[in-house]
N, C-alpha and C. Protein backbone atom coordinates (compact mmCIF):
# COMPACT_ATOMS: atom_id res chain seq x y z
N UNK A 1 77.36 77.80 36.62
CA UNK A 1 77.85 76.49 36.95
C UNK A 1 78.29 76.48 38.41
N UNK A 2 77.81 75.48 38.76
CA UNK A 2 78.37 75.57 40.36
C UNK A 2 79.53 74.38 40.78
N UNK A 3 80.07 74.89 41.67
CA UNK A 3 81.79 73.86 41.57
C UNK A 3 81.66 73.58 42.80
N UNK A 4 81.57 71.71 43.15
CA UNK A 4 81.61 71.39 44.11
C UNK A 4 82.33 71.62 45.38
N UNK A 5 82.01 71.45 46.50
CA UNK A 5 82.41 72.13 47.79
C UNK A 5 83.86 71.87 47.84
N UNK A 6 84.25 70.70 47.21
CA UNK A 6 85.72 69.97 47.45
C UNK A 6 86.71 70.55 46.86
N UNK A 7 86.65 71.29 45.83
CA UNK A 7 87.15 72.30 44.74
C UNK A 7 88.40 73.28 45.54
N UNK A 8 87.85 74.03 46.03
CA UNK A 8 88.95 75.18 47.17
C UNK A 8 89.42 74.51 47.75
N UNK A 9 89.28 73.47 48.58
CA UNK A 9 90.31 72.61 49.29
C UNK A 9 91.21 71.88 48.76
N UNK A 10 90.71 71.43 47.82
CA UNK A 10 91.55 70.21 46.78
C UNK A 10 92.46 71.45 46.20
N UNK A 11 92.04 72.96 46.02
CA UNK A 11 93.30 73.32 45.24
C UNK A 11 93.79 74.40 45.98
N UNK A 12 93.81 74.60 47.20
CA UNK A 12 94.73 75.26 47.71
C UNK A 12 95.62 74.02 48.82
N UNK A 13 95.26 72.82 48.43
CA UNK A 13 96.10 71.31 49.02
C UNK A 13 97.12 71.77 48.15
N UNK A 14 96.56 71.28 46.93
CA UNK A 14 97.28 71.45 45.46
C UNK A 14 99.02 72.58 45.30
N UNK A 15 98.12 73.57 45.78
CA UNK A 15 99.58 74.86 45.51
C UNK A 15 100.29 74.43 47.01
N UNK A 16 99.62 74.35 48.11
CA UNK A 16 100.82 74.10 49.35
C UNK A 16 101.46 73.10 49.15
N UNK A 17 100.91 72.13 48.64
CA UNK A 17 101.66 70.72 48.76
C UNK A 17 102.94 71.39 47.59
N UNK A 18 102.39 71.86 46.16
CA UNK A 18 104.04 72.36 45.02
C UNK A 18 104.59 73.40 45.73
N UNK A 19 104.44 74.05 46.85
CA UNK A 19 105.32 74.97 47.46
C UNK A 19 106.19 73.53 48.01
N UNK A 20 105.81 73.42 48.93
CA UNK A 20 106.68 72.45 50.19
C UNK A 20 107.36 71.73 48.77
N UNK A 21 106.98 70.98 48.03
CA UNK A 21 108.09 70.16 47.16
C UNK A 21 108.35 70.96 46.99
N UNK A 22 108.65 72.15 45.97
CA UNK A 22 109.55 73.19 45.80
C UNK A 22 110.79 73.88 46.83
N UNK A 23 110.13 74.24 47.64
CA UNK A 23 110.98 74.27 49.08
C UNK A 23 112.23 73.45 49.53
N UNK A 24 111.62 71.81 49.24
CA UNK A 24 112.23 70.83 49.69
C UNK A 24 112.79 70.68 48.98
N UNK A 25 112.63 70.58 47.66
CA UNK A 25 113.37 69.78 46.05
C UNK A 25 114.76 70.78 45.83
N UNK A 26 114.66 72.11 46.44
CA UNK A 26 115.52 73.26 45.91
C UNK A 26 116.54 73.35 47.57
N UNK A 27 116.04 73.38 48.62
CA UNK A 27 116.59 72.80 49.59
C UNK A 27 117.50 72.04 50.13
N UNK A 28 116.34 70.85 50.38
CA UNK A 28 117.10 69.33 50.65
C UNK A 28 117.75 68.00 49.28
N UNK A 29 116.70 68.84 48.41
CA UNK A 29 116.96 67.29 47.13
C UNK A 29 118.33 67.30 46.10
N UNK A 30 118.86 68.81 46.05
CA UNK A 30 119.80 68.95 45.50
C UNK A 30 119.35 69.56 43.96
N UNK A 31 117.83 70.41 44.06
CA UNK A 31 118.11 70.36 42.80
C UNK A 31 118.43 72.12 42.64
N UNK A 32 119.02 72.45 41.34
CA UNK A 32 119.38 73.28 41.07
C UNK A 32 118.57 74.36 39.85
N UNK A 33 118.89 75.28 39.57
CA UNK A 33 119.10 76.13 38.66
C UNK A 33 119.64 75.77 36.71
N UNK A 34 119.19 76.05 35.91
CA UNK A 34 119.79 75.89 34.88
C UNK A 34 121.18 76.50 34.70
N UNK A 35 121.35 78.37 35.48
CA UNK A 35 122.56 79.22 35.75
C UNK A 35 123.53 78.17 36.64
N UNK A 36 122.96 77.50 37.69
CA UNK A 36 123.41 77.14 38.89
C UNK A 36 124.21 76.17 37.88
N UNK A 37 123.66 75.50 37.33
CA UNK A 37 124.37 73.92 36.66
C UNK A 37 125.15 74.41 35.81
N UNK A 38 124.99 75.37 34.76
CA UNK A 38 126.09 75.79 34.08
C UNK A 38 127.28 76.70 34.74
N UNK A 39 127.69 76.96 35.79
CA UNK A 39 128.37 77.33 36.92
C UNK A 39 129.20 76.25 37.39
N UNK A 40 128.41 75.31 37.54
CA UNK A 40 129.17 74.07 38.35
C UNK A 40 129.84 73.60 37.30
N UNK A 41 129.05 73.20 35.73
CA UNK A 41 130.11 72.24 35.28
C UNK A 41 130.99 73.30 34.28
N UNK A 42 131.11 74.41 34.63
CA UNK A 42 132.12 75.35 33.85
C UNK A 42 133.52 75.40 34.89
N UNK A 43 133.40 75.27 36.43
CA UNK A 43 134.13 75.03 37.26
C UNK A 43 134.48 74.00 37.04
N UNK A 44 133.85 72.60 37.32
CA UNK A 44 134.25 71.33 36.71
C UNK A 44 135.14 70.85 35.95
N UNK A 45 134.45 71.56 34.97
CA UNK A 45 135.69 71.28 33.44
C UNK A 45 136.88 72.26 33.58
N UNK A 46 136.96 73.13 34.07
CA UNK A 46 138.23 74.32 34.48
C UNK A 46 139.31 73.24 35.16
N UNK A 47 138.44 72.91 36.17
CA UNK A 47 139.48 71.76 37.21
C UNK A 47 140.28 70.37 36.63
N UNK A 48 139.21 70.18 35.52
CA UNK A 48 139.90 68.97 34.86
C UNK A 48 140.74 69.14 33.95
N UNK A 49 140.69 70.35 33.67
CA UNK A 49 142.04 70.48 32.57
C UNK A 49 143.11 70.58 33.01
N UNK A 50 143.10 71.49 34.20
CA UNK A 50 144.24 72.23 35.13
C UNK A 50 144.60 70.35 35.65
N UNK A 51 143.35 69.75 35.88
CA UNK A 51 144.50 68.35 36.08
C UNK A 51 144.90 67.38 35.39
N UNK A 52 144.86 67.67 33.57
CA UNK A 52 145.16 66.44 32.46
C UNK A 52 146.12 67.49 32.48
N UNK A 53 146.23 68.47 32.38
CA UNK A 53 147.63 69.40 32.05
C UNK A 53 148.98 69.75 32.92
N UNK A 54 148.51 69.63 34.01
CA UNK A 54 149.53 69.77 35.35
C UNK A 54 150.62 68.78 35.22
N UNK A 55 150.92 67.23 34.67
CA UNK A 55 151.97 66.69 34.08
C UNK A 55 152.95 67.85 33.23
N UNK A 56 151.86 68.05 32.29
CA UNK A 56 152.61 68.90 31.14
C UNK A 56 153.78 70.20 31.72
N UNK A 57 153.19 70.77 32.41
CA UNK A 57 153.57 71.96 33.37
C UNK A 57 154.65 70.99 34.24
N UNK A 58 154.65 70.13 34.95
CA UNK A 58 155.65 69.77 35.48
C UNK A 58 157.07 69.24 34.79
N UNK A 59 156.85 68.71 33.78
CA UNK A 59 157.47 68.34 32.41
C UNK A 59 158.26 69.95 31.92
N UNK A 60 157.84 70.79 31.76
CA UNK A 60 157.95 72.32 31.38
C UNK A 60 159.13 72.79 32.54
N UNK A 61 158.31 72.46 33.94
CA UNK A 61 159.24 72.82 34.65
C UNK A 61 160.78 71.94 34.90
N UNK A 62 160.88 70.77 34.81
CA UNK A 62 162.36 70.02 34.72
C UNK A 62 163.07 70.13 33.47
N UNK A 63 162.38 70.63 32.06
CA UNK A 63 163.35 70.78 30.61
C UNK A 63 163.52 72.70 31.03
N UNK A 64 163.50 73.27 31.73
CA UNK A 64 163.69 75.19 32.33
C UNK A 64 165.01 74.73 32.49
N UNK A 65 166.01 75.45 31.56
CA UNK A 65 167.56 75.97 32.55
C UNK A 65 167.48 76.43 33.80
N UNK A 66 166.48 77.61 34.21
CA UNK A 66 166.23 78.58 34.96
C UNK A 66 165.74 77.67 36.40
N UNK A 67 165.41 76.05 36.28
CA UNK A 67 164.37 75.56 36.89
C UNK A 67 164.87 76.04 38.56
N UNK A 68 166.07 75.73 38.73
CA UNK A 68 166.88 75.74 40.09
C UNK A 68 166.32 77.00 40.67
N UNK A 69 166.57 78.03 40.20
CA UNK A 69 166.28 79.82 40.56
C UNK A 69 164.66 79.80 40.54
N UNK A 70 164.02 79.55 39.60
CA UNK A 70 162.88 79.58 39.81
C UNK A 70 161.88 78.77 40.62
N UNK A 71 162.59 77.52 41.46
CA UNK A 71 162.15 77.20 42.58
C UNK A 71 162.65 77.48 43.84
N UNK A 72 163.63 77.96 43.90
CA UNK A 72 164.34 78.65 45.18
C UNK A 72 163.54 79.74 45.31
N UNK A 73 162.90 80.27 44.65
CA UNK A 73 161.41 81.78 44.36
C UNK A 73 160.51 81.27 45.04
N UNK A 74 160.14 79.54 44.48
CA UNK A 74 159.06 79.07 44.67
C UNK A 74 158.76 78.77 46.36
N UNK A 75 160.07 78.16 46.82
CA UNK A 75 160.14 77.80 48.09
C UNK A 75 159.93 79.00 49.12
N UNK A 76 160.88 80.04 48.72
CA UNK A 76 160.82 81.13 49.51
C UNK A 76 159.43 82.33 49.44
N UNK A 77 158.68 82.07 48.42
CA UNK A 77 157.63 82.96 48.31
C UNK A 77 156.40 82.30 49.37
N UNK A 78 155.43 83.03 49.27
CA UNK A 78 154.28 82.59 50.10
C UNK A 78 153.63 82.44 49.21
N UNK A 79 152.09 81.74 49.91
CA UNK A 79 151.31 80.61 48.84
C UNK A 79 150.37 81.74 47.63
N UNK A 80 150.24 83.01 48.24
CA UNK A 80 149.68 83.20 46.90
C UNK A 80 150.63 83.84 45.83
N UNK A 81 152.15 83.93 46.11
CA UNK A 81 152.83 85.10 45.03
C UNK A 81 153.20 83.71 44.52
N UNK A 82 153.06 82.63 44.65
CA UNK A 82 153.29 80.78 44.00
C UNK A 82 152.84 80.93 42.51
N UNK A 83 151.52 81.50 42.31
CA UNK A 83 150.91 81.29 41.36
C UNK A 83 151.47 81.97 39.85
N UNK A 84 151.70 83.11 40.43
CA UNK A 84 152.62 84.25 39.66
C UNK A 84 153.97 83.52 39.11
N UNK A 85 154.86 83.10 40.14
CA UNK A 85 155.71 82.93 39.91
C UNK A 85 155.96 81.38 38.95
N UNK A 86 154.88 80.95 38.92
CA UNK A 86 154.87 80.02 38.04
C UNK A 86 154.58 79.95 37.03
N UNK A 87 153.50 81.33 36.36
CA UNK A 87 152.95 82.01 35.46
C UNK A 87 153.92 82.58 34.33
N UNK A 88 154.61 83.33 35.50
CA UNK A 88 156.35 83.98 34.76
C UNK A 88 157.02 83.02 34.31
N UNK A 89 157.40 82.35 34.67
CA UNK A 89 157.99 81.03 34.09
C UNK A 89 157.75 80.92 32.94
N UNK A 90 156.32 80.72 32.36
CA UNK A 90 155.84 80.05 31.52
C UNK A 90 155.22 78.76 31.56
N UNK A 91 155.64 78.15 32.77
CA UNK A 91 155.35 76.52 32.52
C UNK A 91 153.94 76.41 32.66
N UNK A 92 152.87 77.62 33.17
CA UNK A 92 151.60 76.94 32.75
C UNK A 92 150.69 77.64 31.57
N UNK A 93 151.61 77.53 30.03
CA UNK A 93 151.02 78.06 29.37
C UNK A 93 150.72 77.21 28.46
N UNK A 94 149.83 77.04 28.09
CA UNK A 94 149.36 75.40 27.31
C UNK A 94 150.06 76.04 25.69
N UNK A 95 150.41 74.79 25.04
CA UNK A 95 150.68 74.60 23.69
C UNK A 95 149.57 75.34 23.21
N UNK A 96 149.78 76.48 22.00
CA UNK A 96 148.98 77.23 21.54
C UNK A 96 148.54 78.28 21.91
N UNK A 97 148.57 78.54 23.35
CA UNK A 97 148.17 79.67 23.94
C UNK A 97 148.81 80.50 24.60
N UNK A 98 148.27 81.96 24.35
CA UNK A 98 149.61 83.18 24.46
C UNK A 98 149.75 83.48 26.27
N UNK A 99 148.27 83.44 26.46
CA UNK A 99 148.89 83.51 28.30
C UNK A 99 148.84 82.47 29.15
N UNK A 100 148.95 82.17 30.40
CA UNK A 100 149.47 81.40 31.54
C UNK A 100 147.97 80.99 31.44
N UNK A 101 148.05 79.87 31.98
CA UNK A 101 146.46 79.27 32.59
C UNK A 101 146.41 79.58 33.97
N UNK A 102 145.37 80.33 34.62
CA UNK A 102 145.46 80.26 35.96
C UNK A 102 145.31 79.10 36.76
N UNK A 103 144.03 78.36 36.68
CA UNK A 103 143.83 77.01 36.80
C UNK A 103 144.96 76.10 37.01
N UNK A 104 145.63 76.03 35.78
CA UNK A 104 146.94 75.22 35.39
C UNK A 104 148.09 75.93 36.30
N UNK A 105 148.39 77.07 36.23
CA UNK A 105 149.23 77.32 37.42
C UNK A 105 149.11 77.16 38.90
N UNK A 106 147.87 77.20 39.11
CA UNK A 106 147.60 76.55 40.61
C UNK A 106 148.01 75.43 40.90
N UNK A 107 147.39 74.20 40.06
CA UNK A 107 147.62 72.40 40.12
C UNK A 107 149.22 72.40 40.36
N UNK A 108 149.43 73.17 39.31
CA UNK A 108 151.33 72.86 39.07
C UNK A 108 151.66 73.62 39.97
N UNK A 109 151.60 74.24 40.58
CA UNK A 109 152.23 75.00 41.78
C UNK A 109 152.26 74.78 43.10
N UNK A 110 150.92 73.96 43.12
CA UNK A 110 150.75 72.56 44.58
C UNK A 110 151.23 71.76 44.08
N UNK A 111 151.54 71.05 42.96
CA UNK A 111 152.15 69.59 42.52
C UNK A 111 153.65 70.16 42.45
N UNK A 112 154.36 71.13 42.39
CA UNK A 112 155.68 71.57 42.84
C UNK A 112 156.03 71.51 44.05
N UNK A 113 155.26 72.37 45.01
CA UNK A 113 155.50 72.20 46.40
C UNK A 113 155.58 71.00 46.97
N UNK A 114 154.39 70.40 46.53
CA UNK A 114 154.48 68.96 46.77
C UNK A 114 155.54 68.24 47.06
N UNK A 115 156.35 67.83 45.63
CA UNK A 115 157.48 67.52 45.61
C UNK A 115 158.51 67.65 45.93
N UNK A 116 158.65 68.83 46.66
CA UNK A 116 159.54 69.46 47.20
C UNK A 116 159.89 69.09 48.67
């Protein structure tokens, strides 16, 4: 069988042209990975809890006897021993769960300073 002359051209058009979209689509278009997307919205949803919960944690922190001492820590520490010290506390440990949220101690630990 013989395959017209147009054949090799038409299909090595074919693969350069799905490189360059490929190139471009993964590039410039924004598209991603199946790993890549489950990455993003596992971060995503991390962030949104730490911010429906960060009330709660602030709430936690004004019913603390301790609250006074444990922000005089807060003020005087630097920004990363913040996180800890809010951890110790307790106030970012969600209802039900035995340890600190890291997430949740971050939000609440800028939404402390904040206020401050």
């Amino acid at each position: 069988m013989q395959l017209p002359e147009w054949t090799k051209p038409a299909l090595l058009g074919a693969g350069a042209g799905a490189v360059a979209l490929a190139v471009i689509g993964f590039s410039w278009g924004g598209w991603v990975t199946g790993n890549s997307a489950a990455e993003m919205s596992s971060k995503q949803s991390m962030a949104a809890i730490a911010t429906a919960l960060t009330p709660y944690c602030l709430q936690n922190s004004q019913g603390d006897p301790n609250s006074a001492e444990i922000m005089a820590k807060l003020k005087a520490a630097s920004g990363y021993q913040r996180r800890g010290i809010v951890e110790e506390a307790g106030w970012a440990t969600p209802l039900g769960a035995e340890k600190p949220d890291r997430a949740l101690a971050e939000a609440c630990q800028a939404a402390l300073i904040k206020d401050v």
